[in-house]
N, C-alpha and C. Protein backbone atom coordinates (compact mmCIF):
# COMPACT_ATOMS: atom_id res chain seq x y z
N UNK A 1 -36.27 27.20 118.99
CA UNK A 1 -36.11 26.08 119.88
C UNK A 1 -35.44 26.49 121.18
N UNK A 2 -35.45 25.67 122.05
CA UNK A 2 -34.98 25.90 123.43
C UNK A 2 -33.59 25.81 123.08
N UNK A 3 -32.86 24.66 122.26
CA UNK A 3 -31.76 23.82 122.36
C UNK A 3 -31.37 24.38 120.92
N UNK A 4 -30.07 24.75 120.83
CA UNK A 4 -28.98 25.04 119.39
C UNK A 4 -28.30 24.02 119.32
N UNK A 5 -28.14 23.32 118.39
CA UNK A 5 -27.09 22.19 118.35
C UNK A 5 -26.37 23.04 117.15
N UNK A 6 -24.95 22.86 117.26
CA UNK A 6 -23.74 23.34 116.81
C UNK A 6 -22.57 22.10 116.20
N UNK A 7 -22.30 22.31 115.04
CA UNK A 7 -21.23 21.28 113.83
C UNK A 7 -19.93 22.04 114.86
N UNK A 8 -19.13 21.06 115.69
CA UNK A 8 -17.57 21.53 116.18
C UNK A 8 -16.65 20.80 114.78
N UNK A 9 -16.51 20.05 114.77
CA UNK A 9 -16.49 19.15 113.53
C UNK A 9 -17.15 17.93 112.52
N UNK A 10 -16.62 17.13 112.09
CA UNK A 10 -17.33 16.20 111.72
C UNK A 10 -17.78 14.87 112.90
N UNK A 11 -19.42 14.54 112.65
CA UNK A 11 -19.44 14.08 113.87
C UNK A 11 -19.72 14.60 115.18
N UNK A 12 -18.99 15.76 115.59
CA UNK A 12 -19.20 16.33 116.50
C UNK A 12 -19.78 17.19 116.57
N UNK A 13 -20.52 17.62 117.74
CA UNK A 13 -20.91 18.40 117.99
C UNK A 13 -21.20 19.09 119.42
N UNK A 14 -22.09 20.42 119.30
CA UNK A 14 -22.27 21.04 120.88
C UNK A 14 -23.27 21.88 120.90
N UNK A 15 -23.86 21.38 122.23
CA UNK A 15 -25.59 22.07 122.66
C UNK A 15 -25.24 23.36 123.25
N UNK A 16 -26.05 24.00 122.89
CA UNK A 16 -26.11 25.51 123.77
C UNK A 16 -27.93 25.66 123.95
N UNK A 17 -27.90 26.08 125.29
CA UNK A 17 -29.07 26.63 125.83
C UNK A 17 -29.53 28.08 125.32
N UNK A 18 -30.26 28.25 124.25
CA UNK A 18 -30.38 29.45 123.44
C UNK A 18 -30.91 31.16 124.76
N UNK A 19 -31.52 30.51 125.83
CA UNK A 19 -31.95 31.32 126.83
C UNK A 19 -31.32 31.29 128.04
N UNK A 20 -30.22 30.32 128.39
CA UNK A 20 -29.10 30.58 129.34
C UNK A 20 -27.67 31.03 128.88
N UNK A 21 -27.49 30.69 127.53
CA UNK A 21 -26.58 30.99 126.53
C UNK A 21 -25.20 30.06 127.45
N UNK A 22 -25.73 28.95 127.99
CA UNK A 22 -24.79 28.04 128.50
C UNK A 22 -24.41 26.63 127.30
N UNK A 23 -23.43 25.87 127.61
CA UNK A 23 -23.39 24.91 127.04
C UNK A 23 -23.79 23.20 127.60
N UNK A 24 -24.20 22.39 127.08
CA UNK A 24 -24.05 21.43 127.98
C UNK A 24 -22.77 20.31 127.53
N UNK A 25 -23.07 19.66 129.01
CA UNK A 25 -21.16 19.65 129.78
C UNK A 25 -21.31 18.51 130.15
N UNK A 26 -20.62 17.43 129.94
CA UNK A 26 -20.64 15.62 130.73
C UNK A 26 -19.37 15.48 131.44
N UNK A 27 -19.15 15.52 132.50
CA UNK A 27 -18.05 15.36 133.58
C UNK A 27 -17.38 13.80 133.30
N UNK A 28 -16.30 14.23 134.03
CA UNK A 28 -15.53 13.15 134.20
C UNK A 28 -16.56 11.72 134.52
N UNK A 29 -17.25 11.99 135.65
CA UNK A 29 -17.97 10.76 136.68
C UNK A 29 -19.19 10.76 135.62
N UNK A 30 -19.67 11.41 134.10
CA UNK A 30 -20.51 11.14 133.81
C UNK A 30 -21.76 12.04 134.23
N UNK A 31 -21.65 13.05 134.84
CA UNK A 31 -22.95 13.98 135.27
C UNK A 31 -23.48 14.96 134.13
N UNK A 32 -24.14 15.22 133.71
CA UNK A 32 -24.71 16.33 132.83
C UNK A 32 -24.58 17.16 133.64
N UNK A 33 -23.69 18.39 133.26
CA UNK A 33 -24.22 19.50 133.99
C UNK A 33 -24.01 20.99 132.74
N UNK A 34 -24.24 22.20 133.35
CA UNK A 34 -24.10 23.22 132.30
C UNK A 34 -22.78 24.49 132.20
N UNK A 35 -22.11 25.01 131.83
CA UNK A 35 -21.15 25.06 131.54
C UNK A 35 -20.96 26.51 130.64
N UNK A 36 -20.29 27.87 131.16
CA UNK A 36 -20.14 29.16 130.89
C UNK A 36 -19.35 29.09 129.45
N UNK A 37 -18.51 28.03 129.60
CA UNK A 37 -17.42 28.13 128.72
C UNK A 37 -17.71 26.92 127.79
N UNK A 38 -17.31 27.22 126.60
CA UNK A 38 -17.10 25.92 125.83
C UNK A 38 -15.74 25.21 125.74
N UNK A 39 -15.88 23.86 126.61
CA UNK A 39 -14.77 23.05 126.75
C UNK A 39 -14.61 21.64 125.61
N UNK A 40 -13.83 20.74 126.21
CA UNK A 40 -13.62 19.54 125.45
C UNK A 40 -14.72 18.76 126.32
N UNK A 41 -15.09 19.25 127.16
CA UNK A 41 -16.22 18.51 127.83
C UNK A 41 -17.34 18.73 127.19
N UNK A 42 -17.49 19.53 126.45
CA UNK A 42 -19.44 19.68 125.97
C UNK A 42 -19.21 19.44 124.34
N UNK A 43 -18.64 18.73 123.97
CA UNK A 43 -18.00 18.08 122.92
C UNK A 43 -18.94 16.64 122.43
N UNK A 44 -19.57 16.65 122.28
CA UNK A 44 -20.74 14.80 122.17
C UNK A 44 -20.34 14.68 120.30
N UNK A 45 -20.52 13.63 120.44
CA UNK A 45 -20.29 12.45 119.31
C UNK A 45 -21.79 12.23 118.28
N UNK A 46 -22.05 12.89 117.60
CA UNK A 46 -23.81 12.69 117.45
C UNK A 46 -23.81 11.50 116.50
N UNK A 47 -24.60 10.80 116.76
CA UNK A 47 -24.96 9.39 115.60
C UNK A 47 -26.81 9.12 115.53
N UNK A 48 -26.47 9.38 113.81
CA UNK A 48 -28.30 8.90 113.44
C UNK A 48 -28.50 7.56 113.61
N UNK A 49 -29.35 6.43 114.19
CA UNK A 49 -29.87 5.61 114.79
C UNK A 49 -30.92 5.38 113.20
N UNK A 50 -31.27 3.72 113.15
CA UNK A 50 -31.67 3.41 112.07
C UNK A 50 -33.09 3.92 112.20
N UNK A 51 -34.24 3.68 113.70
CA UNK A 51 -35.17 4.50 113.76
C UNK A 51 -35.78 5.97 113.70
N UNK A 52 -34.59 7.05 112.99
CA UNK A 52 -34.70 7.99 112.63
C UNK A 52 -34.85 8.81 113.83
N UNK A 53 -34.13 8.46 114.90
CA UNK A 53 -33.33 9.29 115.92
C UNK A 53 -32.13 9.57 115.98
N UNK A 54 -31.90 10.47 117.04
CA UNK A 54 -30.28 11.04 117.22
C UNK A 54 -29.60 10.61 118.48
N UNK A 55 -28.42 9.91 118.79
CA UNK A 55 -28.33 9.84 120.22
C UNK A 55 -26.76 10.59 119.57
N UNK A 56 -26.91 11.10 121.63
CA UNK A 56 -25.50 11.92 121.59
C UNK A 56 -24.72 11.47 122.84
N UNK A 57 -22.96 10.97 122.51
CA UNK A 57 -22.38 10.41 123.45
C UNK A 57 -21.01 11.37 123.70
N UNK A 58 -20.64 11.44 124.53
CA UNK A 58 -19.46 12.25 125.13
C UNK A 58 -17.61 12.19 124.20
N UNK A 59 -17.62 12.90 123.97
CA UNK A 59 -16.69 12.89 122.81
C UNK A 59 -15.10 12.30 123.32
N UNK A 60 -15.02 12.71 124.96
CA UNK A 60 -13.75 12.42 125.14
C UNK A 60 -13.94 11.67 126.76
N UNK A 61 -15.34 11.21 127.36
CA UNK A 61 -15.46 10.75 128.50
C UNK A 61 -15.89 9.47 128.00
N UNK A 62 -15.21 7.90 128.71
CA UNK A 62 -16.23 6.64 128.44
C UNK A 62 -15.49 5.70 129.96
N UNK A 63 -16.39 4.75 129.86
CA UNK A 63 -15.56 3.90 130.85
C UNK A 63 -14.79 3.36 130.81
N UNK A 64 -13.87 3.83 132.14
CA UNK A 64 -12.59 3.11 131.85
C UNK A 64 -12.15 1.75 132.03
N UNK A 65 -12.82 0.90 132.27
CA UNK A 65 -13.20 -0.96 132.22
C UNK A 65 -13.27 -1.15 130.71
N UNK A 66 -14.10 -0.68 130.63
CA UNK A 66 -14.68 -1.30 129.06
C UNK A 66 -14.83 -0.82 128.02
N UNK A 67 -14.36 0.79 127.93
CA UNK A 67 -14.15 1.68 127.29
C UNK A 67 -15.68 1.70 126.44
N UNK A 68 -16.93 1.71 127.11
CA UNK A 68 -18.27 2.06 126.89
C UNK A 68 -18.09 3.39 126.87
N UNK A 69 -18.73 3.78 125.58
CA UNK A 69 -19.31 5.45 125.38
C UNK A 69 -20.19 6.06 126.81
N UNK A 70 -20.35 7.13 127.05
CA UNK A 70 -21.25 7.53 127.48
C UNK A 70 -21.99 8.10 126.94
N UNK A 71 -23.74 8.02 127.19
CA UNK A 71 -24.87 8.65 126.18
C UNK A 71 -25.42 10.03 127.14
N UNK A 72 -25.78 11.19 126.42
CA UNK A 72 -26.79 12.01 126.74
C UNK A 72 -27.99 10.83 126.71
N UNK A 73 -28.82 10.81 128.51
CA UNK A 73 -29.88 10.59 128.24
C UNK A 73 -31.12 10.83 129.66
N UNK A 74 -31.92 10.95 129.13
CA UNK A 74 -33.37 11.48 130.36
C UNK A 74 -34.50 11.01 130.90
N UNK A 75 -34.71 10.83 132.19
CA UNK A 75 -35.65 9.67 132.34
C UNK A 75 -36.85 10.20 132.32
N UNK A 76 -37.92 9.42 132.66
CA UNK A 76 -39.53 9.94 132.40
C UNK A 76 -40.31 11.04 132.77
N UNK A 77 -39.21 11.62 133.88
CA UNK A 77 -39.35 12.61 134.06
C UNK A 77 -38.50 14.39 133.46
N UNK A 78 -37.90 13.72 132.82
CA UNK A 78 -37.08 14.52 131.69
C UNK A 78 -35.84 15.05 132.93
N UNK A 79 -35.38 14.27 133.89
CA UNK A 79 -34.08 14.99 134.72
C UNK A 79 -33.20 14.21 134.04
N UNK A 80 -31.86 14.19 134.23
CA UNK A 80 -30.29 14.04 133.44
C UNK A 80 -30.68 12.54 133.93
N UNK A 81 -30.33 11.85 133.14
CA UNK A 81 -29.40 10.53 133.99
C UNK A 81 -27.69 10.51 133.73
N UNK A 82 -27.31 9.58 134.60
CA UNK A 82 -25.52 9.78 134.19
C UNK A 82 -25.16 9.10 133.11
N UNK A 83 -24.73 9.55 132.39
CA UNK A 83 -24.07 9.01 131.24
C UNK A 83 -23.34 7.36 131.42
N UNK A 84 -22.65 7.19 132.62
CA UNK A 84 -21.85 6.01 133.00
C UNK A 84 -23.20 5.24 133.66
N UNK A 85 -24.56 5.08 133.48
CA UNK A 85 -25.57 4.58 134.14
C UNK A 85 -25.63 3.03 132.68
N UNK A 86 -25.85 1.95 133.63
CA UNK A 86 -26.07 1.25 132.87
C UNK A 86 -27.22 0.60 132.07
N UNK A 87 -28.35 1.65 132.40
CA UNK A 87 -29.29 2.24 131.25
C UNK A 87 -29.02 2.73 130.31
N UNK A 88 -27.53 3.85 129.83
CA UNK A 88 -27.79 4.97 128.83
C UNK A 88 -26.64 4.24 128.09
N UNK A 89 -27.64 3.63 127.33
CA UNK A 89 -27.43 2.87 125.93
C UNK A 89 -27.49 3.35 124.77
N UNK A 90 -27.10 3.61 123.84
CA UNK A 90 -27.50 3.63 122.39
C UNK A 90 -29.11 2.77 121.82
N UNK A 91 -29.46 1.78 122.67
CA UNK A 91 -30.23 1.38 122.69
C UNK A 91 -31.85 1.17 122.65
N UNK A 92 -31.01 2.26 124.37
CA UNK A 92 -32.63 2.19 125.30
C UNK A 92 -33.20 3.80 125.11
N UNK A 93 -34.56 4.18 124.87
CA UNK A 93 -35.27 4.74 124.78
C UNK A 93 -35.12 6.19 125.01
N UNK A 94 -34.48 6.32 126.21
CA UNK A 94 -33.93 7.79 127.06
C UNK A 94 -32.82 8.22 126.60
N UNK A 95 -32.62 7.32 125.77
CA UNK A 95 -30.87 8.45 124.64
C UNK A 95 -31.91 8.34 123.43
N UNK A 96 -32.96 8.21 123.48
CA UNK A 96 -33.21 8.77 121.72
C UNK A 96 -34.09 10.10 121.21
N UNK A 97 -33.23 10.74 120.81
CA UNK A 97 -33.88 12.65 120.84
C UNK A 97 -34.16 12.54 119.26
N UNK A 98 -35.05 13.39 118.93
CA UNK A 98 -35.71 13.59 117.78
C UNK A 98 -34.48 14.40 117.09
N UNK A 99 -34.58 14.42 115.34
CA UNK A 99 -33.38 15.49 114.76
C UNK A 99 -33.56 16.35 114.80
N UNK A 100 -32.52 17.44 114.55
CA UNK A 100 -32.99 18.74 114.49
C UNK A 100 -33.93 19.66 113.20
């Protein structure tokens, strides 16, 4: 696969790019970006979804109003959206990744 998903603990987990040997990383403001080091930032929350998907939300980033998770999720064109976007739902379509 392109993508390694990695057990940090229970619940948690962390992506690595098997051919950049990077990690992926959700910023403070919510940006996907990629990441040399493995931090508390590339840390996501994974939860199975009753439709037999996976969504993955930021382990230690959410909003600070409403204390909403933030989701890994990608629009139709497969680029990042921001996690703090009020599309990336648990919900909606673009946070739901197949299991591993």
């Amino acid at each position: 696969g392109v993508l390694e998903i990695f057990a940090v603990s229970q619940g948690i987990v962390g992506i690595r790019g098997v051919f950049s040997n990077k990690f992926l990383a959700m910023s403070k403001k919510g940006k996907l970006h990629a990441s040399a080091r493995f931090t508390a930032d590339c840390q996501f929350r994974e939860r199975f979804q009753e439709n037999s998907y996976n969504t993955y939300a930021s382990a230690v980033h959410r909003s600070p109003r409403s204390g909403r998770q933030w989701y890994v999720a990608l629009n139709k064109r497969g680029k990042a959206k921001r996690g703090c976007s009020p599309r990336a739902r648990p919900q909606h379509i673009s946070t739901h990744f197949l299991p591993r």
